[in-house]
N, C-alpha and C. Protein backbone atom coordinates (compact mmCIF):
# COMPACT_ATOMS: atom_id res chain seq x y z
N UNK A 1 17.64 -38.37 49.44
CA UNK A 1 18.31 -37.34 48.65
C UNK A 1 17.29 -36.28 48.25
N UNK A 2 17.54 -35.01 48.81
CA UNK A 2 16.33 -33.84 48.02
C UNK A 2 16.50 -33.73 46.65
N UNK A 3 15.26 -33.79 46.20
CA UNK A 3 15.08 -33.35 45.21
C UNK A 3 15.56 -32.00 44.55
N UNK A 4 16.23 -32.07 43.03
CA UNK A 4 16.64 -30.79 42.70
C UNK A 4 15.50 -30.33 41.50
N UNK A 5 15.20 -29.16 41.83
CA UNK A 5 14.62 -28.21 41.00
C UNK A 5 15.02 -27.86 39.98
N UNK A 6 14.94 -28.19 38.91
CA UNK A 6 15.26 -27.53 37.19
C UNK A 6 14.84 -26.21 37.07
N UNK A 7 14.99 -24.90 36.89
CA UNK A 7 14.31 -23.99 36.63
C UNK A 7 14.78 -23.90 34.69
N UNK A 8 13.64 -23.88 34.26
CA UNK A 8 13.74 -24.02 32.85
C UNK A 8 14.55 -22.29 32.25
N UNK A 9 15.40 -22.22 31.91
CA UNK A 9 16.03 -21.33 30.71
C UNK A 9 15.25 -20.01 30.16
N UNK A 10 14.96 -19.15 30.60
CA UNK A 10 14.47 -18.50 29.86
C UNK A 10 15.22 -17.80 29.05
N UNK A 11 15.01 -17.07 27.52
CA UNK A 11 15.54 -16.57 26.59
C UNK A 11 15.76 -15.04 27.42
N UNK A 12 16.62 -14.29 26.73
CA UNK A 12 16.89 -12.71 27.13
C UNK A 12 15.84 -12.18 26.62
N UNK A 13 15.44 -11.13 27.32
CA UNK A 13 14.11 -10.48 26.73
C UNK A 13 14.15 -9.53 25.60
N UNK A 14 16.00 -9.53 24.80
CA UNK A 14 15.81 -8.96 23.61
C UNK A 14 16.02 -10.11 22.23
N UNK A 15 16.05 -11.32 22.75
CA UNK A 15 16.46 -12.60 21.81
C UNK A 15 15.86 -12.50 20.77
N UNK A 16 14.25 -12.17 20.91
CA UNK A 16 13.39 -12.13 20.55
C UNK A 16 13.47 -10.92 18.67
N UNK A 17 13.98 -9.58 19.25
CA UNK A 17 14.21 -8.42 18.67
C UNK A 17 15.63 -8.96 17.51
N UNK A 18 16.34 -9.62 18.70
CA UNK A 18 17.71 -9.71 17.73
C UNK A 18 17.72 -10.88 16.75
N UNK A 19 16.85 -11.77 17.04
CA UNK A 19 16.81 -13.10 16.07
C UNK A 19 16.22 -12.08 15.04
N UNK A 20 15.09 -11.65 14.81
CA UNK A 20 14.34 -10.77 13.85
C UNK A 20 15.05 -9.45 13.21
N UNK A 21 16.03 -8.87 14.22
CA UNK A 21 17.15 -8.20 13.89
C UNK A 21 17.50 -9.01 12.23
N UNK A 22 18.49 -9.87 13.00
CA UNK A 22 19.29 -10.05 12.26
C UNK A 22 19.03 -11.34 10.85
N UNK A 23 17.77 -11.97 11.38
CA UNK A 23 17.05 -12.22 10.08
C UNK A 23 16.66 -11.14 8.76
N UNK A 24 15.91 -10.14 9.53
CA UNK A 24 15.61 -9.26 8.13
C UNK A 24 16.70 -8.35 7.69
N UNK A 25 17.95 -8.18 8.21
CA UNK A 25 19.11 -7.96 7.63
C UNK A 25 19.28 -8.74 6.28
N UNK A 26 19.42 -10.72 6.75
CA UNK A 26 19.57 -11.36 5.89
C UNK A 26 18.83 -11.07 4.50
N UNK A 27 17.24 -11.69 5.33
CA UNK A 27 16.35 -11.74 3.65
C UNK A 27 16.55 -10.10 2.76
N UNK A 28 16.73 -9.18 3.70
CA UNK A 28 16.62 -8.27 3.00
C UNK A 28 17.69 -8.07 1.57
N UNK A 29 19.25 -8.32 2.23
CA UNK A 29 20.32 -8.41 1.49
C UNK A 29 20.31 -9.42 0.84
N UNK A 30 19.57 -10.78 0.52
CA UNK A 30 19.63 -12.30 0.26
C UNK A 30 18.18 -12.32 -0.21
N UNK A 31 17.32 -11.95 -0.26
CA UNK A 31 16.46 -12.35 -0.25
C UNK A 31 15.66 -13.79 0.70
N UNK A 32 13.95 -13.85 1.09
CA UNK A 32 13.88 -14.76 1.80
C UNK A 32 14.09 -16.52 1.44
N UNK A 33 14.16 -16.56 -0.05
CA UNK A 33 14.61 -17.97 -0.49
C UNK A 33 15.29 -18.00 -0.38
N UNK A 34 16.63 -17.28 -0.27
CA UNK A 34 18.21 -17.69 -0.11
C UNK A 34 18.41 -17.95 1.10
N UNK A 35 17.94 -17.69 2.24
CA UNK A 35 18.46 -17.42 3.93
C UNK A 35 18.11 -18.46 4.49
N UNK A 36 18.37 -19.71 4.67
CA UNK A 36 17.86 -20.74 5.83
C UNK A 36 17.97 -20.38 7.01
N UNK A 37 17.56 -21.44 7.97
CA UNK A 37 17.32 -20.94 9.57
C UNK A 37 18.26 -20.66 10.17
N UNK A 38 19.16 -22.12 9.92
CA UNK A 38 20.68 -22.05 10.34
C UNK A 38 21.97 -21.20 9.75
N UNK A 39 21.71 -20.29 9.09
CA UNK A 39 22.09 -19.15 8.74
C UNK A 39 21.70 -17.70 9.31
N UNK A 40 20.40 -18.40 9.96
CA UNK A 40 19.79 -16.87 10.86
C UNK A 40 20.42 -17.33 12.39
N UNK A 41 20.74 -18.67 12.57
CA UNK A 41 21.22 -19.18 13.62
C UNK A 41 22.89 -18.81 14.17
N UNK A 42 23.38 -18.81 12.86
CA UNK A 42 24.85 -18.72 13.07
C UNK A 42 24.96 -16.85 13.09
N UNK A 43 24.15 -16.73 12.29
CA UNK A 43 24.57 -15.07 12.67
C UNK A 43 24.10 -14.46 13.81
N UNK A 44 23.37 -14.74 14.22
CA UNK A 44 22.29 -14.45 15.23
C UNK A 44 22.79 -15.08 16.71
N UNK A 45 23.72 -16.10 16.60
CA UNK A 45 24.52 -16.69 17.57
C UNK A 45 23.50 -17.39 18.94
N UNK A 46 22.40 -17.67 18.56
CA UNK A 46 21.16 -18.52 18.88
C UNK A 46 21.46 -19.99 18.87
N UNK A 47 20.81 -20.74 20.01
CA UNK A 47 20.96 -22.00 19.53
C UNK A 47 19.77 -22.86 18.63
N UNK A 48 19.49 -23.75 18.11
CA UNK A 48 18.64 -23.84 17.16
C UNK A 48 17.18 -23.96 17.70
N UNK A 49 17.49 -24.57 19.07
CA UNK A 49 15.97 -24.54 19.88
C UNK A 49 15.42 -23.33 20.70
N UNK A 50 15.85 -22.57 20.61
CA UNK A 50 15.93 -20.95 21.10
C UNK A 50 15.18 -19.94 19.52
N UNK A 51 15.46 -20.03 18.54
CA UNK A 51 15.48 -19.83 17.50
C UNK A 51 13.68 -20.27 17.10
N UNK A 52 13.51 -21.96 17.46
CA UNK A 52 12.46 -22.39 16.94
C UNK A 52 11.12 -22.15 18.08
N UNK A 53 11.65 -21.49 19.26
CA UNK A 53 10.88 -21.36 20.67
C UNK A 53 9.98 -20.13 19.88
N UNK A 54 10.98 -18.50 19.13
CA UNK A 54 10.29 -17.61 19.54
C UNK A 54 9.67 -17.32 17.88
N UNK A 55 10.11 -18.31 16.93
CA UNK A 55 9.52 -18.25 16.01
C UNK A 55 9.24 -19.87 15.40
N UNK A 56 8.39 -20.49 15.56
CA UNK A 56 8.30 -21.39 15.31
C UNK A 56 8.64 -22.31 13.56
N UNK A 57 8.63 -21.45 12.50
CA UNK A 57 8.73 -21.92 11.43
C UNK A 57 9.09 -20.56 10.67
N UNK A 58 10.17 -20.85 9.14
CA UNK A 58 10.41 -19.79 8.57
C UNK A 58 9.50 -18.66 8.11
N UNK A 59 8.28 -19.48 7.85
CA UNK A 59 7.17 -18.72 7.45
C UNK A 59 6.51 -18.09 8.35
N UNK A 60 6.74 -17.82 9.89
CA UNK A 60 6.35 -16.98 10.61
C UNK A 60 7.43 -15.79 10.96
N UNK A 61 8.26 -16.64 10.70
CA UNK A 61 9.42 -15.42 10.90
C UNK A 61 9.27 -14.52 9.46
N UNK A 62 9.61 -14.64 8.19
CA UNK A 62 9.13 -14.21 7.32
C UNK A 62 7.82 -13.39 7.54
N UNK A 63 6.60 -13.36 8.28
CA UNK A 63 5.47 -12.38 8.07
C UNK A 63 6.22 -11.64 9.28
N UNK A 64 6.87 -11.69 10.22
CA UNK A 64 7.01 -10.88 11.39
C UNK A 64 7.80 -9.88 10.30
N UNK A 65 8.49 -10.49 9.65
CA UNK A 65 9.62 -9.66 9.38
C UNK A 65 9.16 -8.53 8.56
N UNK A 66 7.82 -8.56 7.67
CA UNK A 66 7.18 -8.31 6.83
C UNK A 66 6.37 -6.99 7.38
N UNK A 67 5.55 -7.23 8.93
CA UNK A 67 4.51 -6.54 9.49
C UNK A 67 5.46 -5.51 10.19
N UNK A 68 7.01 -6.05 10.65
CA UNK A 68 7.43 -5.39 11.37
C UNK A 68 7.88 -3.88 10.31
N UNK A 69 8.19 -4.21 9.03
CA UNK A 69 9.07 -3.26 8.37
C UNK A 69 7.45 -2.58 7.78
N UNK A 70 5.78 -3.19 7.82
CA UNK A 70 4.72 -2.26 7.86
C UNK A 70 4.68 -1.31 8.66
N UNK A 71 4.90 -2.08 9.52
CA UNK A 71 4.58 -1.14 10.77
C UNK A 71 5.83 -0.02 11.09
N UNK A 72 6.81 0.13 10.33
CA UNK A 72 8.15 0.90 10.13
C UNK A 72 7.88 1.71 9.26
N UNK A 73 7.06 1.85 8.42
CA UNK A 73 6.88 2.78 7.35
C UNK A 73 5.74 3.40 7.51
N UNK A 74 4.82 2.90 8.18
CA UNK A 74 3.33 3.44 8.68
C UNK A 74 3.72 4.38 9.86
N UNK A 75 4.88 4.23 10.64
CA UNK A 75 5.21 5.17 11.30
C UNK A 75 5.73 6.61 10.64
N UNK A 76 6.64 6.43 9.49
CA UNK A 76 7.72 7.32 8.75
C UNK A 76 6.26 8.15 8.00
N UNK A 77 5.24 6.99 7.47
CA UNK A 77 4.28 7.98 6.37
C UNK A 77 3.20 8.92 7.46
N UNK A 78 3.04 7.95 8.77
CA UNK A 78 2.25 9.18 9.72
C UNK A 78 2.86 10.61 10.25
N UNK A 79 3.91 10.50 10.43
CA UNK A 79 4.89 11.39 10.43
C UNK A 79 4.99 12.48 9.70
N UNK A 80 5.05 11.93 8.48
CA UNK A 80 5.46 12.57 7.44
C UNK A 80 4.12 13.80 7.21
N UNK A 81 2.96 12.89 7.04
CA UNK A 81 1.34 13.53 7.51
C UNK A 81 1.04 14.25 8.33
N UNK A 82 1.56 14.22 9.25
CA UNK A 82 1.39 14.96 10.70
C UNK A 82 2.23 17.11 10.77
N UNK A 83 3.16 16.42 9.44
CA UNK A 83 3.60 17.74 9.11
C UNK A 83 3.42 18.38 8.05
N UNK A 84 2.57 17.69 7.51
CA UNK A 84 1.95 18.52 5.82
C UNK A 84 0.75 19.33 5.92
N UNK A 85 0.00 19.02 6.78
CA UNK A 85 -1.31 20.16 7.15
C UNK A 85 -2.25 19.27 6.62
N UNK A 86 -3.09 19.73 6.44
CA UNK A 86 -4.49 19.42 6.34
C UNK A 86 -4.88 19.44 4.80
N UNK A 87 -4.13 20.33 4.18
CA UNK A 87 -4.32 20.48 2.26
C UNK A 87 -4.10 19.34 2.11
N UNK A 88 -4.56 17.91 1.34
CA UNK A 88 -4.68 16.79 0.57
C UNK A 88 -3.40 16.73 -0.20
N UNK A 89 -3.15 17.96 -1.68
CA UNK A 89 -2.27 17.98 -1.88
C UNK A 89 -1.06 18.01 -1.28
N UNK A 90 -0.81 18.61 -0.49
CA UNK A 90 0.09 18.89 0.38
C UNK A 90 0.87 17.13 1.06
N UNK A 91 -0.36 16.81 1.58
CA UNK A 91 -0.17 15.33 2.47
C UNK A 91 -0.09 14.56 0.98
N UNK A 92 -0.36 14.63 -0.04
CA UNK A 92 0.21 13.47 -1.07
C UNK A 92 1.57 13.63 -1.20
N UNK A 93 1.76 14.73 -1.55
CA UNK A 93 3.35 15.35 -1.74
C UNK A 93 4.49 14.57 -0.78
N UNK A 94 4.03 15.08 0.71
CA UNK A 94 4.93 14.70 1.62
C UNK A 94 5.32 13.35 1.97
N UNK A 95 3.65 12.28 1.55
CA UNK A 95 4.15 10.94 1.69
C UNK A 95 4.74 10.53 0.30
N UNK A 96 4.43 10.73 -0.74
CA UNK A 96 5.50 10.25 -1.88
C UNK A 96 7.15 10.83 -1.13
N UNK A 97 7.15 11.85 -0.65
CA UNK A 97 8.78 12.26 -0.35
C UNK A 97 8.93 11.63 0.77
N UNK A 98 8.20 11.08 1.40
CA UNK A 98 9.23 10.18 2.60
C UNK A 98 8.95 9.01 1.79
N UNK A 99 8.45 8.46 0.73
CA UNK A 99 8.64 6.99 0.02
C UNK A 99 10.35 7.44 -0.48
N UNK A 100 10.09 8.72 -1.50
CA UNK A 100 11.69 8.82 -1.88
C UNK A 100 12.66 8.87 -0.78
N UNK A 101 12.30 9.48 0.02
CA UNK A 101 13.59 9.26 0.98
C UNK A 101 13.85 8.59 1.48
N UNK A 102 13.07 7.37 1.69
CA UNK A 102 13.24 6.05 1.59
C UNK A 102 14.39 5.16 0.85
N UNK A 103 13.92 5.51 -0.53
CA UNK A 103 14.84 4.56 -1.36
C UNK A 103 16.33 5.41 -1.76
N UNK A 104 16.45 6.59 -0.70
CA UNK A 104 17.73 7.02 -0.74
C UNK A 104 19.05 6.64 -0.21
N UNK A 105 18.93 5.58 0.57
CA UNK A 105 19.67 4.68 1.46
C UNK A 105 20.67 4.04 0.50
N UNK A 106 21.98 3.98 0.69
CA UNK A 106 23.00 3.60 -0.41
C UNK A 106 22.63 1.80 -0.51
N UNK A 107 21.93 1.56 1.07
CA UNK A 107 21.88 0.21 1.40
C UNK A 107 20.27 -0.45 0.86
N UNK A 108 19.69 0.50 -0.09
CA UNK A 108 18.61 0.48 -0.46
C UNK A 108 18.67 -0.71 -1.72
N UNK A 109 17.64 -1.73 -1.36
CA UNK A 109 18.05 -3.21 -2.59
C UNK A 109 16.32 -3.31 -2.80
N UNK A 110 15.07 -2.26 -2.39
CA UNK A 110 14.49 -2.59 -3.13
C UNK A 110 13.34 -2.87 -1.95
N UNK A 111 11.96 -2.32 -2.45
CA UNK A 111 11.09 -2.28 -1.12
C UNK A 111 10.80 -3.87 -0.85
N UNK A 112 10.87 -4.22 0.67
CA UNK A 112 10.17 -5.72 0.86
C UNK A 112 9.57 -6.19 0.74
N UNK A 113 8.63 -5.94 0.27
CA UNK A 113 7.29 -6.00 -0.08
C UNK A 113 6.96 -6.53 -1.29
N UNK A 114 7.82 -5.39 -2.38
CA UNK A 114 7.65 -5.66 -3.42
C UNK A 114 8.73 -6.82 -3.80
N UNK A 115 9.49 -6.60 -3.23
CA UNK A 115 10.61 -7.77 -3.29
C UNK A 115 10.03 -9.52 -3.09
N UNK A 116 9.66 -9.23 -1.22
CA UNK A 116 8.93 -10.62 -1.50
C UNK A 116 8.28 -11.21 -2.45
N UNK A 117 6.85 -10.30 -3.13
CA UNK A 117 5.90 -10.93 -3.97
C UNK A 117 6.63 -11.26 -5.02
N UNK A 118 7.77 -10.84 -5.51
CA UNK A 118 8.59 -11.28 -6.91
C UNK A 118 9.14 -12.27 -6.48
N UNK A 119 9.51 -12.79 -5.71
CA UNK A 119 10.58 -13.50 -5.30
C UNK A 119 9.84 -15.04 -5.04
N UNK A 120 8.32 -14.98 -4.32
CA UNK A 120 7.34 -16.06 -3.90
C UNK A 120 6.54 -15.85 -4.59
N UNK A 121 6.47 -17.01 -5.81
CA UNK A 121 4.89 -17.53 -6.15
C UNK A 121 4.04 -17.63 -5.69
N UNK A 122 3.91 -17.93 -4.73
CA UNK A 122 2.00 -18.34 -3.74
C UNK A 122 2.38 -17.03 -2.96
N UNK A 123 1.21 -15.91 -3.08
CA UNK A 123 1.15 -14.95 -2.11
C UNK A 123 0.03 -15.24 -0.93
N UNK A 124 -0.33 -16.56 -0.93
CA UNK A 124 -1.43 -16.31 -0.40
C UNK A 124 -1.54 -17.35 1.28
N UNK A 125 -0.16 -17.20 1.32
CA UNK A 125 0.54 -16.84 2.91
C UNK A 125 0.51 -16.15 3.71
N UNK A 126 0.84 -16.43 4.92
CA UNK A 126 0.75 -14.71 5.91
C UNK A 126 1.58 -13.48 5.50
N UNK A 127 2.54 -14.08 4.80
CA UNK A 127 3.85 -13.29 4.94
C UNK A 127 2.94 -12.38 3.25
N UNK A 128 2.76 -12.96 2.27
CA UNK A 128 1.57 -12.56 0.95
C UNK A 128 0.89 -11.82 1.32
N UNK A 129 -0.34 -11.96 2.43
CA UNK A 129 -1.34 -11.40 2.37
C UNK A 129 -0.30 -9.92 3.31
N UNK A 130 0.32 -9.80 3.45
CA UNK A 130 1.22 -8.81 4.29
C UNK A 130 1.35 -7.97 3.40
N UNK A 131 2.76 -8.31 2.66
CA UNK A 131 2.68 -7.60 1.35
C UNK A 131 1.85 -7.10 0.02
N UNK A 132 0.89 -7.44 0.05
CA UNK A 132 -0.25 -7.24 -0.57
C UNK A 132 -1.22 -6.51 0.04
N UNK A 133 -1.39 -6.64 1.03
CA UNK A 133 -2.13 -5.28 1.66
C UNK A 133 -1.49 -4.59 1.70
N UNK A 134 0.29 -4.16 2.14
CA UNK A 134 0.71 -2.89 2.50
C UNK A 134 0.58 -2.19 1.26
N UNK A 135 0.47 -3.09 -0.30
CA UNK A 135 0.81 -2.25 -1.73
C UNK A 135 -1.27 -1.92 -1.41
N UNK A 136 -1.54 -2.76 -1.55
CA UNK A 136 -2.85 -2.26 -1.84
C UNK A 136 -3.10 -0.50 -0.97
N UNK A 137 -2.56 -1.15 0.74
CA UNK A 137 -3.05 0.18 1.14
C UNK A 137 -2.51 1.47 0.84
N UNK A 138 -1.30 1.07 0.47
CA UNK A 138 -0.13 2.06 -0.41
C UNK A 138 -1.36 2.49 -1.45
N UNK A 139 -1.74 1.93 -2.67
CA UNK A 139 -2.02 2.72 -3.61
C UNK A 139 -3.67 3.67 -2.80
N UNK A 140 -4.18 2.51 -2.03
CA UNK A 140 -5.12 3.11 -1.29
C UNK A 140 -5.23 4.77 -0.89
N UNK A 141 -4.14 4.74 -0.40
CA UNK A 141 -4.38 6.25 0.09
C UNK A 141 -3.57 7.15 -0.76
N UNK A 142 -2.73 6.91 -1.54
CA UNK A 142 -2.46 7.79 -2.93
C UNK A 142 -4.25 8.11 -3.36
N UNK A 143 -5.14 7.14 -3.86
CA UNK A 143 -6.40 7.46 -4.65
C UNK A 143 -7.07 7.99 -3.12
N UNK A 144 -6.76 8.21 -1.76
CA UNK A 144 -7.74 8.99 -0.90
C UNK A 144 -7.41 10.35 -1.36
N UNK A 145 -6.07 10.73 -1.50
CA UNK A 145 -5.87 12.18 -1.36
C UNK A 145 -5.67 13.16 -2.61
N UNK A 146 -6.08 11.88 -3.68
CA UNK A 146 -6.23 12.80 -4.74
C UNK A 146 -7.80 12.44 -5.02
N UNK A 147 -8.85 12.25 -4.86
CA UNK A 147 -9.82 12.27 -4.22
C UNK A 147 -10.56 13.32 -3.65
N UNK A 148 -9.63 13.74 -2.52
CA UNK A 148 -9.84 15.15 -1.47
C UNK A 148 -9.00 16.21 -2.42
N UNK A 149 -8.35 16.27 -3.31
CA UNK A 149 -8.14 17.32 -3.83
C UNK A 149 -9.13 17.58 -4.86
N UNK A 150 -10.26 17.08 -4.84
CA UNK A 150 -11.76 17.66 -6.28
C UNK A 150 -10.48 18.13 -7.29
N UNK A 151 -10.51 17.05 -8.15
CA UNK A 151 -9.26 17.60 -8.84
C UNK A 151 -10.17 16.77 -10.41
N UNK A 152 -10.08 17.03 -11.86
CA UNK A 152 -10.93 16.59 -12.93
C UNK A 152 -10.03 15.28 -13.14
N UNK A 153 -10.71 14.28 -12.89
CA UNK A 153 -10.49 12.92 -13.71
C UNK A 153 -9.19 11.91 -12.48
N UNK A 154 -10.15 11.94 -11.31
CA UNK A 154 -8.64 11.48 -9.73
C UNK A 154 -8.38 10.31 -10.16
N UNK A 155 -9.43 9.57 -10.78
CA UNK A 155 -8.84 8.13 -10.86
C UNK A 155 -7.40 8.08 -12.12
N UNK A 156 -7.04 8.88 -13.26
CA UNK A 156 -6.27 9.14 -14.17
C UNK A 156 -5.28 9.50 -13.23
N UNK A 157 -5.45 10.54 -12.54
CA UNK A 157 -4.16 11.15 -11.59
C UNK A 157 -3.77 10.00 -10.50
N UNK A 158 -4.60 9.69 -10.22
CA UNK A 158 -3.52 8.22 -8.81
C UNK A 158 -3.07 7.30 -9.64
N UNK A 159 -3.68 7.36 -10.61
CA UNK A 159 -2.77 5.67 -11.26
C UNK A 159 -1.49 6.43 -11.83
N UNK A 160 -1.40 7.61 -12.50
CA UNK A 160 0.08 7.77 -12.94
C UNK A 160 0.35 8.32 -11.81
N UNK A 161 0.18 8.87 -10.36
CA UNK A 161 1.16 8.52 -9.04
C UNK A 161 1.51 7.51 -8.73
N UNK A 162 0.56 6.60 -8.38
CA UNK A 162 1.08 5.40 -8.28
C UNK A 162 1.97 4.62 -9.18
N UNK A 163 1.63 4.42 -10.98
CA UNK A 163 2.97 4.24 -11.59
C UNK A 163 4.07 4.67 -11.49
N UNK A 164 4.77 5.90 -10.88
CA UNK A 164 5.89 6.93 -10.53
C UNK A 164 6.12 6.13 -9.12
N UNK A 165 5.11 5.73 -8.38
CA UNK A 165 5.87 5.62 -7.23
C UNK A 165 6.24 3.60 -7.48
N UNK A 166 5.62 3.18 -7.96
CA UNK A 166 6.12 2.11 -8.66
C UNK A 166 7.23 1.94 -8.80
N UNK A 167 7.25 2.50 -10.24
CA UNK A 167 9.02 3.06 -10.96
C UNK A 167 10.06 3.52 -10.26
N UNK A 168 9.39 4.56 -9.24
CA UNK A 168 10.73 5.29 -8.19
C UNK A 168 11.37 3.39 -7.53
N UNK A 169 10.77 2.74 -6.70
CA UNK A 169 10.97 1.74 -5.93
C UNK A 169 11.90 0.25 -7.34
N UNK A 170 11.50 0.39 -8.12
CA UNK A 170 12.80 -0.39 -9.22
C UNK A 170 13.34 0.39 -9.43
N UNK A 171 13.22 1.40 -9.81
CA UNK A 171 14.57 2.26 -10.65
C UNK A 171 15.65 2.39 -9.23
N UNK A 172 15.33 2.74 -7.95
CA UNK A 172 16.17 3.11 -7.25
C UNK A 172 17.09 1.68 -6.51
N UNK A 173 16.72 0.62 -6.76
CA UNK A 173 17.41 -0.63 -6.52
C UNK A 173 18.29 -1.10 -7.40
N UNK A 174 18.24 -0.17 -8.64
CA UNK A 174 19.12 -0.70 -9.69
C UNK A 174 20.31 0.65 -9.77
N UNK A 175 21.67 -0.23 -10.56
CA UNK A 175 22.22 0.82 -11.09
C UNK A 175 21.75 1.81 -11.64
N UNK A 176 22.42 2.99 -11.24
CA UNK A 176 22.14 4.46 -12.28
C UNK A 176 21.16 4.78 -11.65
N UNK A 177 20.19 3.74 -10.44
CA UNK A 177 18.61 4.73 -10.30
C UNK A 177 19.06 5.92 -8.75
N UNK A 178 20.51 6.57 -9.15
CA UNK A 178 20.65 7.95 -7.53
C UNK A 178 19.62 8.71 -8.03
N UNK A 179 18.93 9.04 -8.85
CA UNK A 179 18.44 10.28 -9.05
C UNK A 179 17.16 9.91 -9.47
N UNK A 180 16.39 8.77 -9.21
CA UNK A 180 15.36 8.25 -9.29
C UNK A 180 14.58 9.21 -8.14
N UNK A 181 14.53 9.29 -7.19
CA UNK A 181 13.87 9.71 -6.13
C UNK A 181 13.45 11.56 -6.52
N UNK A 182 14.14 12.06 -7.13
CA UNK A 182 14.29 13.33 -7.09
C UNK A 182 13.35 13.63 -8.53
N UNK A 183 13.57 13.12 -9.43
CA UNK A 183 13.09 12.93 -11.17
C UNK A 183 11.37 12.05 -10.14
N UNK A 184 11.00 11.16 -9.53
CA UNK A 184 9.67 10.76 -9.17
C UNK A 184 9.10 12.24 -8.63
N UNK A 185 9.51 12.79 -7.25
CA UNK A 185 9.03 13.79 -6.57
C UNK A 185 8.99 15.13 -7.54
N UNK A 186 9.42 15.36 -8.83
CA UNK A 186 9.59 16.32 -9.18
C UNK A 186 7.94 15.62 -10.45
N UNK A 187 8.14 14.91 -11.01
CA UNK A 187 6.92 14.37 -11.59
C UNK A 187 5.59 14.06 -10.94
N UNK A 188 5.47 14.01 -9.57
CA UNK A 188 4.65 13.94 -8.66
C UNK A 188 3.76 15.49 -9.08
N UNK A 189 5.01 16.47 -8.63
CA UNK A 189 4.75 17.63 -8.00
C UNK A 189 4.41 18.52 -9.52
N UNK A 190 4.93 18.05 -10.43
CA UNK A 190 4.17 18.90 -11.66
C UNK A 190 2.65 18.17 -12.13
N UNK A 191 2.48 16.33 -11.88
CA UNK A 191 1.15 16.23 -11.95
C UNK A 191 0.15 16.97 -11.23
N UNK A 192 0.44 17.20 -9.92
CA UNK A 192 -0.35 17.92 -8.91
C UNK A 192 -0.77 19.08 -9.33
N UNK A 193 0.51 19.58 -9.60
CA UNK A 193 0.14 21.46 -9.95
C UNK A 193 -0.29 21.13 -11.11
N UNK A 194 -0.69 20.46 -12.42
CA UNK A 194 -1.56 20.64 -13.07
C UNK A 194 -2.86 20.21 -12.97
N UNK A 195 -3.01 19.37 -12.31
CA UNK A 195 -4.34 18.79 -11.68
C UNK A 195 -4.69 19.75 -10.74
N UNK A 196 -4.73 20.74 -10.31
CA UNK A 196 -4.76 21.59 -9.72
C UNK A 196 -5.17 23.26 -10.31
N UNK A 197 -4.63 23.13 -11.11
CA UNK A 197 -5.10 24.53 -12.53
C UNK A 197 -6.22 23.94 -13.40
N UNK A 198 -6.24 22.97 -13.26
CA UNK A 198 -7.54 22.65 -14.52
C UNK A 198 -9.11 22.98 -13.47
């Protein structure tokens, strides 16, 4: 009797995209403690060993989900840079306004980031050290570009940007915060112009 050949299963080459799809849908709307696997399974219409092939444990799926929505906003803030010019001020301005236009999304529940670290005690996971660098590098380059603006006293001026852009990201996840985004960028833009006359 010849022998029959098994050719092993391979997954679709977007399984990959759509399991992660439709996971960070979940945690996002649910947060990541609420969402088990088999809930990313049933929506995701995956079978459970398909599921555990391209992400092996929740906690890797969780940092993908994490680096992927970095790497989603590092695109929106280069962008955003790429059309403000070369003035410092200018490029602070424009990335606080693509943060606000960010949290203008009706479907907006609140940055991931900041969400995760509230949500998980131990940050000091992959999915932690994720979110914690993107805030760090977040405030990071708020204090580069007020910095490059030789402006009197930068370290006073990035921390109340950075508190505003703080505040913009809760206030706009909660009731009443529509006009959060507009009241931050407008407080941005009068710290500047006075840091700027002195």
């Amino acid at each position: 009797m010849p022998e029959v050949i098994r050719l092993a299963r391979r997954p679709a080459p977007d399984t990959r995209e759509r399991i992660l799809d439709t996971a960070a849908l979940l945690f996002y709307d649910h947060g990541v403690q609420a969402v088990g696997m088999q809930q990313i399974i049933d929506r995701a219409k995956c079978g459970k060993s398909l599921l555990y092939r391209e992400f092996p444990s929740k906690a890797e799926l969780v940092a993908e989900y994490l680096e992927r929505a970095r790497r989603d906003f590092g695109r929106q803030y280069a962008e955003a840079d790429d059309h403000a010019g070369s003035d410092p001020s200018a490029r602070l301005i424009a990335f606080v306004e693509a943060m606000a236009e960010g949290v203008q999304s009706p479907d907006y529940r609140g940055c991931p980031f900041r969400n995760y670290l509230a949500e998980v005690a131990d940050h000091d996971d992959s999915a932690g050290r994720i979110a914690t660098g993107y805030l760090l590098d977040t405030r990071a380059r708020i204090e580069n570009f007020v910095a490059d603006m030789n402006v009197a006293a930068p370290d006073v001026l990035a921390e109340r940007i950075w508190l505003i852009v703080e505040g913009l990201h809760t206030a706009a996840a909660h009731p009443g915060g529509g006009r959060a985004a507009d009241v931050a960028l407008s407080l941005v833009r009068e710290l500047v112009r006075d840091a700027m006359r002195v």
